[in-house]
N, C-alpha and C. Protein backbone atom coordinates (compact mmCIF):
# COMPACT_ATOMS: atom_id res chain seq x y z
N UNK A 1 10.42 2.58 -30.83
CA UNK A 1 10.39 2.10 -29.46
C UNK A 1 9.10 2.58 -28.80
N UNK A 2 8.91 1.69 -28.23
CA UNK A 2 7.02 2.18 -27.38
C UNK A 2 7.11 2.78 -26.04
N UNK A 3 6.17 3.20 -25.70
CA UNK A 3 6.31 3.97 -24.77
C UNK A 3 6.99 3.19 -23.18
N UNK A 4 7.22 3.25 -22.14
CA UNK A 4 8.25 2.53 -21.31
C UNK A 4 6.83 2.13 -20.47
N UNK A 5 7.33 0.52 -19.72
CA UNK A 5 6.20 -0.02 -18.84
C UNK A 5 6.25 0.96 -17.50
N UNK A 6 4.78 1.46 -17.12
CA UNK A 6 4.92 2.04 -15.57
C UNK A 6 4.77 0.95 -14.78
N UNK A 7 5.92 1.43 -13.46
CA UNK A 7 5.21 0.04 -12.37
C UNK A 7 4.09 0.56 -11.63
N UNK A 8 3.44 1.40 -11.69
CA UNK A 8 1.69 1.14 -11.38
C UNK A 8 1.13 0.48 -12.04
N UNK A 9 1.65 -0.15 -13.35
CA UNK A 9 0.49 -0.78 -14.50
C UNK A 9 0.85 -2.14 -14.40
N UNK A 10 1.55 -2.48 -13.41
CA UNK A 10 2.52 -4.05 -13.65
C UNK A 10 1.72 -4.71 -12.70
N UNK A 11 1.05 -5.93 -13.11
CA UNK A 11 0.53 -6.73 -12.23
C UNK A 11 1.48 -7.03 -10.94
N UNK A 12 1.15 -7.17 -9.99
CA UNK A 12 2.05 -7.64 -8.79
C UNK A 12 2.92 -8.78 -9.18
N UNK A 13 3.01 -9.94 -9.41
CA UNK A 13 3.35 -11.10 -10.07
C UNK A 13 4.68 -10.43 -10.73
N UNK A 14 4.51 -9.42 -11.79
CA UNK A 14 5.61 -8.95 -12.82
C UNK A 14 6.59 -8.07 -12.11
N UNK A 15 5.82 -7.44 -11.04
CA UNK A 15 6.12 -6.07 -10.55
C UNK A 15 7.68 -7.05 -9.55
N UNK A 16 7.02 -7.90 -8.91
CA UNK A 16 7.50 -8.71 -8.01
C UNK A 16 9.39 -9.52 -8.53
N UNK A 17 8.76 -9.66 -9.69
CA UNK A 17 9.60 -10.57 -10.84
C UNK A 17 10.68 -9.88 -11.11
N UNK A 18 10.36 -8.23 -11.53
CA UNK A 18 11.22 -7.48 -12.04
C UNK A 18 12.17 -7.27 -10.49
N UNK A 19 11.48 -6.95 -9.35
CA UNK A 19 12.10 -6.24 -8.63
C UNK A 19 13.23 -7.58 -8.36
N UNK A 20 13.16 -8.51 -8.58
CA UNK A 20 14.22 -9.97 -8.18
C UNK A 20 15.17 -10.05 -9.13
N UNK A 21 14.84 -9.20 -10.25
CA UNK A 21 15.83 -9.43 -11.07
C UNK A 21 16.58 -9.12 -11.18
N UNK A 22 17.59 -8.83 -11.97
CA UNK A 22 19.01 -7.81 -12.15
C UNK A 22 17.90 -6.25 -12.42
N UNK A 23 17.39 -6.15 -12.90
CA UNK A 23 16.65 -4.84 -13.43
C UNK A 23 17.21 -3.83 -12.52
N UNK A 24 17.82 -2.43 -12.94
CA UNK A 24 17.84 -1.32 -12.03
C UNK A 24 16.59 -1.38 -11.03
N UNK A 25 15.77 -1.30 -12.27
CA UNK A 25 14.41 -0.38 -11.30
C UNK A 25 13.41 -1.68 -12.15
N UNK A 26 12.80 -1.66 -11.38
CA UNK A 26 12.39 -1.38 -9.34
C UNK A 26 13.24 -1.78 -8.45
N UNK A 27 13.85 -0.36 -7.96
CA UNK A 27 14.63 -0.97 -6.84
C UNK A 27 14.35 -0.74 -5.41
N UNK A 28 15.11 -0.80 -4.26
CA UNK A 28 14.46 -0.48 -3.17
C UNK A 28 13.94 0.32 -2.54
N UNK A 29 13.98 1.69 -3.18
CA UNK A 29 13.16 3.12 -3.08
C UNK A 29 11.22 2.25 -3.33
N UNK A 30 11.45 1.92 -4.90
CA UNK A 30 10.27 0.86 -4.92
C UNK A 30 9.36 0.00 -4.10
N UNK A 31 10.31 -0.89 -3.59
CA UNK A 31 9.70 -1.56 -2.55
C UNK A 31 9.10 -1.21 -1.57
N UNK A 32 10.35 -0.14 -0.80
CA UNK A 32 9.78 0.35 0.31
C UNK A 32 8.59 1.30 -0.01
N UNK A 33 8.16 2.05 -0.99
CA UNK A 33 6.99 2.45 -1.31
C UNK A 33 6.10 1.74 -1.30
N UNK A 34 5.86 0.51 -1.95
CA UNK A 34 4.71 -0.51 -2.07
C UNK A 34 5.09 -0.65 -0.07
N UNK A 35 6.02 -1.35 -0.18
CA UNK A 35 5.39 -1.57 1.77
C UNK A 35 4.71 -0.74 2.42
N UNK A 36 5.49 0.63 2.04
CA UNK A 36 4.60 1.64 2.94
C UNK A 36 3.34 1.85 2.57
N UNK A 37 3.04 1.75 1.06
CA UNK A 37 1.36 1.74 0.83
C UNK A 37 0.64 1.08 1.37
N UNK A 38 0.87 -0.49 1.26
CA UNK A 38 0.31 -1.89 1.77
C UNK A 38 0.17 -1.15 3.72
N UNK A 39 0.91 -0.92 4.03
CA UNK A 39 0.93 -0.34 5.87
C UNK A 39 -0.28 0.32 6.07
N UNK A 40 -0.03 1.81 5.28
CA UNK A 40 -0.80 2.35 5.25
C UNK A 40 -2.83 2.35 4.75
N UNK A 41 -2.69 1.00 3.90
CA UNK A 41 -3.97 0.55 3.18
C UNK A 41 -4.30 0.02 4.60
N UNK A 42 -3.51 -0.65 5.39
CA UNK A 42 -4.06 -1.70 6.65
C UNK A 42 -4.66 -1.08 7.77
N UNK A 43 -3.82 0.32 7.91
CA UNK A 43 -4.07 1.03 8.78
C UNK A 43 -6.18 1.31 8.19
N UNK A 44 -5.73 1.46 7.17
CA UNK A 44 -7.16 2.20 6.37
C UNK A 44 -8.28 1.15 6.51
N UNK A 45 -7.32 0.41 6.73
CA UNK A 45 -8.65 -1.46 6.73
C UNK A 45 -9.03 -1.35 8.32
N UNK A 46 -8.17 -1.08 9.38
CA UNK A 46 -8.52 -1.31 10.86
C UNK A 46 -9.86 0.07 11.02
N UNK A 47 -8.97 1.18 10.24
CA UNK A 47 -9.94 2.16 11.23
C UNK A 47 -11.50 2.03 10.57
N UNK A 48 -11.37 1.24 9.15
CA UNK A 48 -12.77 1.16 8.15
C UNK A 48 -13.28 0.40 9.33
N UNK A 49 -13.45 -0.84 10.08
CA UNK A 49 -13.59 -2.17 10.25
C UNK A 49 -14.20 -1.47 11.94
N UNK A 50 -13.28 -0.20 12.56
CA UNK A 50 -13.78 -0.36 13.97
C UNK A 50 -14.63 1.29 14.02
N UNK A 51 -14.69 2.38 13.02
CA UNK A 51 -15.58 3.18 13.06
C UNK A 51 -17.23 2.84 13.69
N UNK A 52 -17.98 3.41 14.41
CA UNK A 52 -18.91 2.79 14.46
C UNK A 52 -19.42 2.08 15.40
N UNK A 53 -18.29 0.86 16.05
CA UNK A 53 -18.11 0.10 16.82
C UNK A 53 -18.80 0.73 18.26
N UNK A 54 -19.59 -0.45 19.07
CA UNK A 54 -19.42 -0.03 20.16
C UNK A 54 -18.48 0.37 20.85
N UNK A 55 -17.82 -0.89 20.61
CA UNK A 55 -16.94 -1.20 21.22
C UNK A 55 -15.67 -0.50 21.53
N UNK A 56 -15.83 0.87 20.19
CA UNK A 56 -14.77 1.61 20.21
C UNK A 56 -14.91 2.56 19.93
N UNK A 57 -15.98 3.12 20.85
CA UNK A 57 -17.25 4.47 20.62
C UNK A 57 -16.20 5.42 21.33
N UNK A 58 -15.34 4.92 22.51
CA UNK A 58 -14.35 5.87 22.76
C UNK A 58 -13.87 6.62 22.04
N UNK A 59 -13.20 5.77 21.17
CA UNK A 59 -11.70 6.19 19.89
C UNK A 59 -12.65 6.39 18.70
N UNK A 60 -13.69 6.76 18.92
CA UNK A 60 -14.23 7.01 17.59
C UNK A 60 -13.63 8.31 16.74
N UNK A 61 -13.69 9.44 17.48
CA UNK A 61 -13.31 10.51 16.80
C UNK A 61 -11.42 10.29 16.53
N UNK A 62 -10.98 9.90 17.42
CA UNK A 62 -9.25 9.69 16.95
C UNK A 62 -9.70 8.66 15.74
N UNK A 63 -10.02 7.89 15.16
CA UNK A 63 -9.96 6.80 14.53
C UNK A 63 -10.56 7.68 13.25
N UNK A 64 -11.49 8.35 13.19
CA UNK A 64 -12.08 9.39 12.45
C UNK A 64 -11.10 9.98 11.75
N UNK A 65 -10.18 10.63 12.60
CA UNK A 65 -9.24 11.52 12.25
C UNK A 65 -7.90 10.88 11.35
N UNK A 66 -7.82 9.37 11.77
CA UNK A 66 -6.51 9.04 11.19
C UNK A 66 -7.01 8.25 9.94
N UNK A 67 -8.11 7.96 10.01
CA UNK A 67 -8.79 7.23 8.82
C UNK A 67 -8.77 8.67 7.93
């Protein structure tokens, strides 16, 4: 028997597939991990996107901090 698939190594597509299926796992401990990553990546996308900013020379250092 070979070694067991990780779901870090599962393309999204499969990852997605399995979690619809009957399969124990990935179950919703799973999911809600990937959601909370995906949240957290977005958060990481806003503060990348407004560092810098004039526009938000205020919140620079808070934005600093949570980035």
């Amino acid at each position: 028997m070979g070694d067991p698939v990780r779901l870090t190594d599962l393309p999204l597509r499969d990852l997605a597939d399995r979690l619809a299926s009957r399969e124990p796992v990935p179950g919703g401990g799973s999911a809600a991990a990937i959601a909370g990553a995906m949240g957290a990546a977005l958060v990481s996308m806003v503060v990348e996107l407004s560092v810098g900013r004039p526009e938000h020379v205020a919140h620079d250092a808070a934005l600093r901090e949570i980035g």
